[in-house]
C-alpha atoms as a PDB file:
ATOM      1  CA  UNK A   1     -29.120  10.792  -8.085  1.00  0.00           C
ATOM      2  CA  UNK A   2     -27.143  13.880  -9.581  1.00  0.00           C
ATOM      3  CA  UNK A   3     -23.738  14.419  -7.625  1.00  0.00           C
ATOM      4  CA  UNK A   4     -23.725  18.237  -6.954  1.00  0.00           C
ATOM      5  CA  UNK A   5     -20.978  18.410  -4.850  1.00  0.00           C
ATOM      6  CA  UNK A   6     -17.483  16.657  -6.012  1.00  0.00           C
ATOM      7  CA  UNK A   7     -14.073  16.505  -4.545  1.00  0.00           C
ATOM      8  CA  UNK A   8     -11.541  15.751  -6.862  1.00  0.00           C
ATOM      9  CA  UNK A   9      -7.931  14.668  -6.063  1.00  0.00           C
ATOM     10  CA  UNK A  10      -4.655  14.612  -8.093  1.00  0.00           C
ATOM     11  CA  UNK A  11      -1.411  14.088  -7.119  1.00  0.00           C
ATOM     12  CA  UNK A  12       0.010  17.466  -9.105  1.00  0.00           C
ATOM     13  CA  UNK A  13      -1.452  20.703  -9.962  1.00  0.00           C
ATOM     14  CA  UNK A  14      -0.501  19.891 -13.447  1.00  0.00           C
ATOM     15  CA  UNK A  15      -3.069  16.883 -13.541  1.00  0.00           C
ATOM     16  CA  UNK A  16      -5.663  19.001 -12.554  1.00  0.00           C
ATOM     17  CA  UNK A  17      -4.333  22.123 -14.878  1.00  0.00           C
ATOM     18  CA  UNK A  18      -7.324  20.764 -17.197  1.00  0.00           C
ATOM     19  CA  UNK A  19     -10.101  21.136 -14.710  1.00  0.00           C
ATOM     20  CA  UNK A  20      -8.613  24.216 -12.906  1.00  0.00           C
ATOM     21  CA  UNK A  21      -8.705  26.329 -15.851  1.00  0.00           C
ATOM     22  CA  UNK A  22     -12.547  25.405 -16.407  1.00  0.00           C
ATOM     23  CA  UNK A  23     -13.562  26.295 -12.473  1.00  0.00           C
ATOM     24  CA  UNK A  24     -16.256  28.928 -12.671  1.00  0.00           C
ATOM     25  CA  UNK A  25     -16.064  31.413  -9.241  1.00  0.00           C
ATOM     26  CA  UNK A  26     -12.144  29.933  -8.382  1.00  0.00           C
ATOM     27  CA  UNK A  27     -10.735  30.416  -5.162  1.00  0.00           C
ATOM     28  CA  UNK A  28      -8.095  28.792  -3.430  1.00  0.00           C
ATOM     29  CA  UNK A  29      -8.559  27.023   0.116  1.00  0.00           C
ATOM     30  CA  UNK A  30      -6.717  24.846   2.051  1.00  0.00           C
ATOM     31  CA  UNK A  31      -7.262  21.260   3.188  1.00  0.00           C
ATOM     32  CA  UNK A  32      -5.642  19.607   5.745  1.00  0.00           C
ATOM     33  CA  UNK A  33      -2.394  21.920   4.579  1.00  0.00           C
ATOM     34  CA  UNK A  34      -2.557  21.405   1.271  1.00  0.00           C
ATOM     35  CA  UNK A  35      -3.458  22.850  -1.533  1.00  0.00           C
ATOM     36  CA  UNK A  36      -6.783  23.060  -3.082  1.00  0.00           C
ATOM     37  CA  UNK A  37      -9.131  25.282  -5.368  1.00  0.00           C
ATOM     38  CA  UNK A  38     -12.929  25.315  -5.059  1.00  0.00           C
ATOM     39  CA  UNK A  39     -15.415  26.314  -7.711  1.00  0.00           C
ATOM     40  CA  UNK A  40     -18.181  25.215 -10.335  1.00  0.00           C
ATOM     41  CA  UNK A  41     -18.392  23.410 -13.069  1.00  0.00           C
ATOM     42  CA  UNK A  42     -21.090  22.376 -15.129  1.00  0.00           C
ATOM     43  CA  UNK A  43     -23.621  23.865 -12.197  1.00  0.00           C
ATOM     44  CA  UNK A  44     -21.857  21.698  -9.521  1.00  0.00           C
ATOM     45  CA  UNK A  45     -19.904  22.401  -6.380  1.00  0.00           C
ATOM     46  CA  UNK A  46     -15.964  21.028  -6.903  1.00  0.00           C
ATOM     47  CA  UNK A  47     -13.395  21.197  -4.872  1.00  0.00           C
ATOM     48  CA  UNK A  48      -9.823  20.280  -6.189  1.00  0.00           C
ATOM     49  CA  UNK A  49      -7.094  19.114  -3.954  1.00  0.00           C
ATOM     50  CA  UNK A  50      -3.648  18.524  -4.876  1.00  0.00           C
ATOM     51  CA  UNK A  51      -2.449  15.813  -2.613  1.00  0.00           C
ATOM     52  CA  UNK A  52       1.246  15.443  -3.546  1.00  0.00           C
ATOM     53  CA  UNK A  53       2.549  11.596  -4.527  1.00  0.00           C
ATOM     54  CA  UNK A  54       2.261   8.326  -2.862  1.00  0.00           C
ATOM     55  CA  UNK A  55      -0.627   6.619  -0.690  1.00  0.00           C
ATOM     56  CA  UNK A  56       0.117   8.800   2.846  1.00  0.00           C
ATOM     57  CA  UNK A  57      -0.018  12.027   0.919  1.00  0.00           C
ATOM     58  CA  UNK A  58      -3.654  10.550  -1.095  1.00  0.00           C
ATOM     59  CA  UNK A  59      -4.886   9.262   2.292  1.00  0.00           C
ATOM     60  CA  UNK A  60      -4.161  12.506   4.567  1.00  0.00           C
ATOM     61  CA  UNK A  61      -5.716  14.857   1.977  1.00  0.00           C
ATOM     62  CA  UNK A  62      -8.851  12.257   1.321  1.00  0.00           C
ATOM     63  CA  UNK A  63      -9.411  12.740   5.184  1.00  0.00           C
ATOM     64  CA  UNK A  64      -8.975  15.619   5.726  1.00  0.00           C
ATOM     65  CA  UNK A  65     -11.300  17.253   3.191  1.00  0.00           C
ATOM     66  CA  UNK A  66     -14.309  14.777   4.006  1.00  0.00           C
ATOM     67  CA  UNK A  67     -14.052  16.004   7.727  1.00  0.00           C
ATOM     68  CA  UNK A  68     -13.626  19.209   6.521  1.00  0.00           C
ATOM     69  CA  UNK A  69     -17.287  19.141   4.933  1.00  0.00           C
ATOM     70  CA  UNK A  70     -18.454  15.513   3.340  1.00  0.00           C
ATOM     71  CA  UNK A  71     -18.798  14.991  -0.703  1.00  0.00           C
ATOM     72  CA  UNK A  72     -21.458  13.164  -2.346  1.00  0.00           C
ATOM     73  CA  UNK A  73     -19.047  11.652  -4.669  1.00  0.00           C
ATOM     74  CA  UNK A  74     -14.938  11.751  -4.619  1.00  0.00           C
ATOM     75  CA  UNK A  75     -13.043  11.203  -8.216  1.00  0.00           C
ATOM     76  CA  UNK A  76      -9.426  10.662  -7.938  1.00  0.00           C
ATOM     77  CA  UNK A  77      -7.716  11.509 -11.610  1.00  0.00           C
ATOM     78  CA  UNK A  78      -4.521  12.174 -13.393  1.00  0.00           C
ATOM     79  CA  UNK A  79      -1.296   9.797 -15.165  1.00  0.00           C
ATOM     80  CA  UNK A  80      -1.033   6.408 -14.585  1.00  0.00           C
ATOM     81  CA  UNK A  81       1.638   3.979 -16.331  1.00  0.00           C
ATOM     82  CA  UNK A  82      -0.496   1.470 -18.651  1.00  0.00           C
ATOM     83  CA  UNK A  83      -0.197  -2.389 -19.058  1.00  0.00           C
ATOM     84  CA  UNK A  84       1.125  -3.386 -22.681  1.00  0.00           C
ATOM     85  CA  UNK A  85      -0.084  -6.484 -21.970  1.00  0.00           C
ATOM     86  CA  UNK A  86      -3.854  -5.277 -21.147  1.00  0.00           C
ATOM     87  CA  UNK A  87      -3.289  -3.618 -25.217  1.00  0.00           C
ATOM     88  CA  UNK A  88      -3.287   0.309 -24.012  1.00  0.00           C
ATOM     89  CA  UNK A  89      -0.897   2.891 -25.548  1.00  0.00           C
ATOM     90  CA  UNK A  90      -0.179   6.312 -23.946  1.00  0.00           C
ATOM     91  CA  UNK A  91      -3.091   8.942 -24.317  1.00  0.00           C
ATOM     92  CA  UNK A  92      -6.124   5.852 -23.418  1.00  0.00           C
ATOM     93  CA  UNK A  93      -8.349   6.789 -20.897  1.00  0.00           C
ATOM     94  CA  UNK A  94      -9.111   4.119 -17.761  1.00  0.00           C
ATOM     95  CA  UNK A  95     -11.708   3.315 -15.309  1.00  0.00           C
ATOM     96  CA  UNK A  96     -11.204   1.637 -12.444  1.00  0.00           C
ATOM     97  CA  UNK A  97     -12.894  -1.524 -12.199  1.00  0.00           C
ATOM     98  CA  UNK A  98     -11.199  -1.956  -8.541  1.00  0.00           C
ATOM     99  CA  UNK A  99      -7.371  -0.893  -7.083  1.00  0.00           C
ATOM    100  CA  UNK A 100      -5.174  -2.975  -5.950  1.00  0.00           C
ATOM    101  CA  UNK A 101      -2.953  -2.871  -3.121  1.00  0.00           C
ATOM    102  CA  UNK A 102       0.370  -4.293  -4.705  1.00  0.00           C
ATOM    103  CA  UNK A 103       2.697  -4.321  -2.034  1.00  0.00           C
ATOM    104  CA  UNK A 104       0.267  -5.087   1.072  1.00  0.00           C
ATOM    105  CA  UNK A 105       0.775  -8.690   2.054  1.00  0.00           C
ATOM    106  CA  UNK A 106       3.329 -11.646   3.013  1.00  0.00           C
ATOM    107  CA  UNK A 107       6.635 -11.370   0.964  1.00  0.00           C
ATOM    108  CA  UNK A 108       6.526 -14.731  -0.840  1.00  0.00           C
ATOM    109  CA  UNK A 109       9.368 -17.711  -0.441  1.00  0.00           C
ATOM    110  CA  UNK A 110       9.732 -17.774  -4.122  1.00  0.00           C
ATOM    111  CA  UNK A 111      10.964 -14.577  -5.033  1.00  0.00           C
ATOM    112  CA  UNK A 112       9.302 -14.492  -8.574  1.00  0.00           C
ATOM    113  CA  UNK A 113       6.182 -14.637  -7.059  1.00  0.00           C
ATOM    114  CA  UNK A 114       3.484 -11.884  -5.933  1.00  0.00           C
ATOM    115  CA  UNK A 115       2.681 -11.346  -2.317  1.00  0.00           C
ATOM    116  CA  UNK A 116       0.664 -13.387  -0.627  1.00  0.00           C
ATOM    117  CA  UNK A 117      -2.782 -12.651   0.655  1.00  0.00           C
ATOM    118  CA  UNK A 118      -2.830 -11.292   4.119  1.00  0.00           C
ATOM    119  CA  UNK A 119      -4.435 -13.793   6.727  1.00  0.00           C
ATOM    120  CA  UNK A 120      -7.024 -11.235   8.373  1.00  0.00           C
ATOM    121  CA  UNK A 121      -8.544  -8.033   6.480  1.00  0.00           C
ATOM    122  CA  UNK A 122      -8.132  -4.184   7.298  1.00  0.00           C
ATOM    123  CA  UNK A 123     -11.205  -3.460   7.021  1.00  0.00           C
ATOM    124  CA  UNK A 124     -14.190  -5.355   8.098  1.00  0.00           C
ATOM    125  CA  UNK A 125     -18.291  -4.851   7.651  1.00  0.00           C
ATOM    126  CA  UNK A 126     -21.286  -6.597   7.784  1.00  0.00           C
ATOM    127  CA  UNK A 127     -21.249  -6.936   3.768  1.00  0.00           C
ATOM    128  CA  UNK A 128     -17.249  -7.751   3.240  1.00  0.00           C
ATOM    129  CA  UNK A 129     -14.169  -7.793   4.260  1.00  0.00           C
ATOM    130  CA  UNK A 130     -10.871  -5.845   2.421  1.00  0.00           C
ATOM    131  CA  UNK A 131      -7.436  -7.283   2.753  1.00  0.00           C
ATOM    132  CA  UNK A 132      -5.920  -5.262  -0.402  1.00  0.00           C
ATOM    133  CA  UNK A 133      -8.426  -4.842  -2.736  1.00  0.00           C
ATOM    134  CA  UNK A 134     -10.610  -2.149  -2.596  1.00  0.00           C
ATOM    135  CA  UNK A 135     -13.645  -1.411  -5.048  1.00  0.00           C
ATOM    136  CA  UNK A 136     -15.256   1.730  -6.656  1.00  0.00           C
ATOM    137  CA  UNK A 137     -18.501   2.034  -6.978  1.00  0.00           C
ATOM    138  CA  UNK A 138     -19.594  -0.193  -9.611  1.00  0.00           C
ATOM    139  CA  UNK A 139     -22.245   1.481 -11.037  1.00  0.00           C
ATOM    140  CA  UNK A 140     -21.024   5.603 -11.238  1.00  0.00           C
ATOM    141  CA  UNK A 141     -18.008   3.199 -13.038  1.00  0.00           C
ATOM    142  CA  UNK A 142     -20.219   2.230 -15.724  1.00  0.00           C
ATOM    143  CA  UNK A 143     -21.830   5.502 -15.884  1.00  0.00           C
ATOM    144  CA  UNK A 144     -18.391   6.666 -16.602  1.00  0.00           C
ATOM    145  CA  UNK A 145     -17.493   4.318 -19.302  1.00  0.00           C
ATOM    146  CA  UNK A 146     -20.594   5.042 -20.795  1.00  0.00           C
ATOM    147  CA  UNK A 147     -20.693   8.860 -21.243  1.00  0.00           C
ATOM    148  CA  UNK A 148     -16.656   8.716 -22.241  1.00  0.00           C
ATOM    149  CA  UNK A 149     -18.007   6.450 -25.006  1.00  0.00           C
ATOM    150  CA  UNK A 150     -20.104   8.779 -26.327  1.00  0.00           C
ATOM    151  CA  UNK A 151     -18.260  11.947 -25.897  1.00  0.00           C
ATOM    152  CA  UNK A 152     -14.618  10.633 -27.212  1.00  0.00           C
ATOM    153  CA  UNK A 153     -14.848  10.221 -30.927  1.00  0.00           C
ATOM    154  CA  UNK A 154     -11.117   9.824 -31.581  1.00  0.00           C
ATOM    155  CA  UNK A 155      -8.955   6.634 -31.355  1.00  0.00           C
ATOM    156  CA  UNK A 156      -8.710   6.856 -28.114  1.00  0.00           C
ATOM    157  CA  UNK A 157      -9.426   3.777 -25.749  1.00  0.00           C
ATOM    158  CA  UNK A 158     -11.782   4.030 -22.538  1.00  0.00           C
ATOM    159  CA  UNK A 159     -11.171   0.701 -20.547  1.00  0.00           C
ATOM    160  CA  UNK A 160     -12.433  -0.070 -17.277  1.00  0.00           C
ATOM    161  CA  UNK A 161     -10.430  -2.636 -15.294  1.00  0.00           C
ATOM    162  CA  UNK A 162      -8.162  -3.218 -11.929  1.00  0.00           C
ATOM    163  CA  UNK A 163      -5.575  -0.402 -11.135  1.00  0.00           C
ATOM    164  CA  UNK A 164      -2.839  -1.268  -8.879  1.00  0.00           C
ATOM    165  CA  UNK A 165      -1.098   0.820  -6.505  1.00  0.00           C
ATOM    166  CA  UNK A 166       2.824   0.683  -5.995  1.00  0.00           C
ATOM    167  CA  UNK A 167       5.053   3.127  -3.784  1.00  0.00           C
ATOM    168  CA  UNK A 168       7.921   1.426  -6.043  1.00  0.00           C
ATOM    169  CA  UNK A 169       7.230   2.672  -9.600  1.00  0.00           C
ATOM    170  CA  UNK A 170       8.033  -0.564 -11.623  1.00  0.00           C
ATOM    171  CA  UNK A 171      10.923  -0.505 -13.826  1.00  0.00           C
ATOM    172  CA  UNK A 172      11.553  -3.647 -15.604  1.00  0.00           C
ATOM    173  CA  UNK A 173       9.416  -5.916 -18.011  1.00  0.00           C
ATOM    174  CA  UNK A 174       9.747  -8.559 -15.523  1.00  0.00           C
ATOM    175  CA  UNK A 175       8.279  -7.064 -12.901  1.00  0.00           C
ATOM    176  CA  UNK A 176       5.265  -6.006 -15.208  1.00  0.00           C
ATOM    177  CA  UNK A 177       4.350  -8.946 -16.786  1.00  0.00           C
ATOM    178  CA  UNK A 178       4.171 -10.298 -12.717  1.00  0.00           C
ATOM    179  CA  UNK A 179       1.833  -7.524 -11.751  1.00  0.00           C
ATOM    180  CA  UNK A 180      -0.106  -7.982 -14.834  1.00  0.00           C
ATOM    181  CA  UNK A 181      -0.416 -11.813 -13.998  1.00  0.00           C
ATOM    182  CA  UNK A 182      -1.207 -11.907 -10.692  1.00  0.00           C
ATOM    183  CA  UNK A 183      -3.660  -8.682 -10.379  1.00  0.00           C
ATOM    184  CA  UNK A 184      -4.844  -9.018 -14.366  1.00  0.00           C
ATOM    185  CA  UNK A 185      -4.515  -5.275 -13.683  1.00  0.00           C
ATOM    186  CA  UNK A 186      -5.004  -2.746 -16.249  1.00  0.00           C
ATOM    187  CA  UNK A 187      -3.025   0.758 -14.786  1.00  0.00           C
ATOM    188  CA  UNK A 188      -0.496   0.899 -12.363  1.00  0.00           C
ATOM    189  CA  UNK A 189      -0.042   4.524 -10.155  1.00  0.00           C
ATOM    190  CA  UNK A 190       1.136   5.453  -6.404  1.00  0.00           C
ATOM    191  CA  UNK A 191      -2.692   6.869  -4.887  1.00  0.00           C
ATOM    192  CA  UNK A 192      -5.902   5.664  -5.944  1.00  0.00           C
ATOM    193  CA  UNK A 193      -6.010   2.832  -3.186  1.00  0.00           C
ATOM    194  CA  UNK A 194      -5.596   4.917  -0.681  1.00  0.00           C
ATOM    195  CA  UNK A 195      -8.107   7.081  -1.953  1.00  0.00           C
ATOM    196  CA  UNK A 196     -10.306   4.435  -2.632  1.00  0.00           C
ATOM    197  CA  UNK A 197     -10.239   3.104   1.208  1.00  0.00           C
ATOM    198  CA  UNK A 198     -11.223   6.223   2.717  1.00  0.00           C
ATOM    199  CA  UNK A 199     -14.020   6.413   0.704  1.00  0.00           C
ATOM    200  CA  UNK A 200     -15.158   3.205   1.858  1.00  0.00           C
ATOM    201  CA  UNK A 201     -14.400   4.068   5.301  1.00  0.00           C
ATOM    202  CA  UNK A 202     -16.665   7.229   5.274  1.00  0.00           C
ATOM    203  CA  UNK A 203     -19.375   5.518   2.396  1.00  0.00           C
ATOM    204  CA  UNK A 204     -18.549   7.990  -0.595  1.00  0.00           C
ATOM    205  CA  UNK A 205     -19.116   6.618  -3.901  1.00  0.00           C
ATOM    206  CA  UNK A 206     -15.385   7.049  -5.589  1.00  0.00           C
ATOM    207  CA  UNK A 207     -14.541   6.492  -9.037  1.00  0.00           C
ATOM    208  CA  UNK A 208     -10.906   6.913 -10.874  1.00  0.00           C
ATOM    209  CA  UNK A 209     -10.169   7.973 -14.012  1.00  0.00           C
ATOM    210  CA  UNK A 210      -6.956   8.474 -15.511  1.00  0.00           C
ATOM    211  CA  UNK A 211      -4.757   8.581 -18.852  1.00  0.00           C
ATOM    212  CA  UNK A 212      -2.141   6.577 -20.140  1.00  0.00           C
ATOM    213  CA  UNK A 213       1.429   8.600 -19.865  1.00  0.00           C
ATOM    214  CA  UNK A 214       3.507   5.763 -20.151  1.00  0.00           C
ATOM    215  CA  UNK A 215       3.712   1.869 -20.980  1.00  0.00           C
ATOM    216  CA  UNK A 216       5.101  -0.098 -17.287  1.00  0.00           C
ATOM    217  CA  UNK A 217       8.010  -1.937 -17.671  1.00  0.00           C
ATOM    218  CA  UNK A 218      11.508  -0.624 -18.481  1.00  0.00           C
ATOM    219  CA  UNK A 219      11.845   2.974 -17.394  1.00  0.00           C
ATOM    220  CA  UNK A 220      12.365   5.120 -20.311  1.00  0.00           C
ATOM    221  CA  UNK A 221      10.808   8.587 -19.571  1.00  0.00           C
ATOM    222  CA  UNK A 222      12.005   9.829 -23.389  1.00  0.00           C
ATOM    223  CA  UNK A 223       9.102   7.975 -24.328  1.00  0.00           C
ATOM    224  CA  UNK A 224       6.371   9.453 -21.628  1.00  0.00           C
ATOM    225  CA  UNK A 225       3.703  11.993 -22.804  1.00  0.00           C
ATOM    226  CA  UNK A 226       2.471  13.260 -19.775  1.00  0.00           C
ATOM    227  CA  UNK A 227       1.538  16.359 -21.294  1.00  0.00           C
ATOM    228  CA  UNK A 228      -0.801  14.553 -23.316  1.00  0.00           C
ATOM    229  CA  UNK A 229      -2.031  11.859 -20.095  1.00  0.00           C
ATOM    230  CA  UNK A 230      -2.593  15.542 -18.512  1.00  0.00           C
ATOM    231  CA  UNK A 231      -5.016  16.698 -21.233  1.00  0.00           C
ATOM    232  CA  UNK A 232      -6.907  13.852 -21.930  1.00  0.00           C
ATOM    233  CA  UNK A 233      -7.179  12.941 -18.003  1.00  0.00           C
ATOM    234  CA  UNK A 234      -8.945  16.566 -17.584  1.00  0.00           C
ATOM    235  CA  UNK A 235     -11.077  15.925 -20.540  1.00  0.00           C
ATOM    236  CA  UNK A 236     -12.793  13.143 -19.130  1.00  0.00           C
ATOM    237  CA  UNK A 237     -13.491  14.063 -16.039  1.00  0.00           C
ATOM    238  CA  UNK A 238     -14.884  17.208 -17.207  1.00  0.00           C
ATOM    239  CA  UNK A 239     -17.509  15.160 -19.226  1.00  0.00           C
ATOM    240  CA  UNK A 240     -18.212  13.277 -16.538  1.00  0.00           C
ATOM    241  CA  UNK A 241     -19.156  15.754 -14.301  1.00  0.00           C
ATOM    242  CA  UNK A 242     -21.272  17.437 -16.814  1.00  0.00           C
ATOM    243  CA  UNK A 243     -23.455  14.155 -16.932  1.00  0.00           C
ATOM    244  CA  UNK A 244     -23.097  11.931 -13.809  1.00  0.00           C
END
C-alpha cells in the first residue's frame, strides 16, 4: 500500500533544509507549538516537524501531530554519530533495523557494564512486550534499503541495523566500544526511540533514516561533517518517498 500522507520529524530545521526546499505548495503550521511546514512531494501529503533535541522534545511533537490528524506512515531523519566498529565513515546512510533505549534500565554493580534489563516492560500487547527496545516496521525497512540501493550510485554505504538512543552524547572510545558490544548497534542519536514508541503506541508504521556526521567515541567536532550528514540524510528520504 502507497503511503500518501507522511509526517516527517527532525530534530533541526537544518536536517530537514533538504526536504524543505523540495515541498511543492509550502506553508508553515504549527504542531503542538512547534514548528512545522506542510506540503507535497512526489504527489504525497508531508508534513515536516522540527521537534528540537532529545527524547521529550521527539515524543511531545510525535504526539501531538498524530492527534492533530493521524499519518499513514511517520519517518524520523537527520545526523546520527556512526559506530567505527560497525565499519561506517561520515556521509553513510542508515536504516534502522530497531532503536535502542540506552540508558532505560538498572544501573549495573560493575560499572563497566551496560544496564541491565528492566524486570517488567513499558509497554505491553497481546503480540509483545517492550522494555527498551523498540522496532520499526520491518518490512517499509527493507523497502528502504532497497530503493537507496538502487538510487545511490556513489561510495556511499546504506546499512540497516540497531540505533541507540542516548540523552548523554558519548564521548570517549570506551564508552563506544560498550554500546557497540552490548546493543551490536550501528548509529547512536538523542530521538528516534522516542519516536519509534509512539508509533507503536498509535500503530504507525515508522522507519528512520539518517547519515553519518560523525564517528562515536572521543568528541572531536573538527572532524564532523554535518553539512554533508544534512545533504545526504535529505537525499534519501526524498527517494524514498518517491517510491515507498
Amino acid at each position: 500500500m502507497m503511503q500518501k500522507n507522511i509526517l516527517i520529524t527532525s530534530a533541526t530545521i537544518q536536517e530537514a533544509e533538504y526536504l524543505i526546499d523540495r515541498l511543492n505548495n509550502r506553508r508553515k503550521t504549527k504542531i503542538g507549538n512547534k514548528l512545522a511546514i506542510s506540503g507535497v512531494i512526489h504527489n504525497k501529503a508531508v508534513k515536516i516537524a522540527i521537534t528540537g533535541p532529545g527524547i521529550i522534545n521527539a515524543a511531545h511533537t510525535a504526539t501531538a501531530a498524530i492527534e492533530q490528524k493521524p499519518p499513514e506512515l511517520i519517518i524520523k531523519t537527520g545526523c546520527a554519530g556512526g559506530f567505527k566498529q560497525a565499519g561506517l565513515t561520515i556521509g553513510d546512510i542508515c536504516i534502522a533495523y530497531a532503536e535502542i533505549d540506552a540508558q532505560l534500565g538498572i544501573e549495573p554493580q560493575n560499572q563497566a557494564d551496560t544496564l541491565q534489563e528492566l524486570p517488567f516492560p513499558i509497554y505491553k500487547d497481546n503480540k509483545k512486550e517492550i522494555k527498551s527496545t523498540y522496532p520499526t516496521d520491518l518490512k517499509l525497512s527493507l523497502k528502504a534499503e532497497e530503493i537507496l540501493k538502487k538510487k545511490i550510485c556513489d561510495n556511499t554505504k546504506i546499512m540497516q541495523g540497531n540505533f541507540i538512543t542516548v540523552s548523554t552524547v558519548t564521548a570517549t572510545d570506551k564508552t563506544a566500544k560498550k554500546y557497540f558490544k552490548a546493543f551490536n548497534c550501528i548509529a547512536e542519536n538523542m530521538e528516534g526511540a522516542a519516536a519509534a514508541y509512539i508509533a507503536l503506541i498509535y500503530g504507525i508504521p515508522f522507519i528512520e533514516i539518517r547519515a553519518i556526521s560523525n564517528i562515536v567515541g572521543k568528541r572531536e567536532k573538527e572532524k564532523w561533517d554535518l553539512k554533508t550528514a544534512f545533504k545526504k540524510a535529505g537525499q534519501a528520504v526524498y527517494e524514498i518517498i518517491k517510491e515507498i
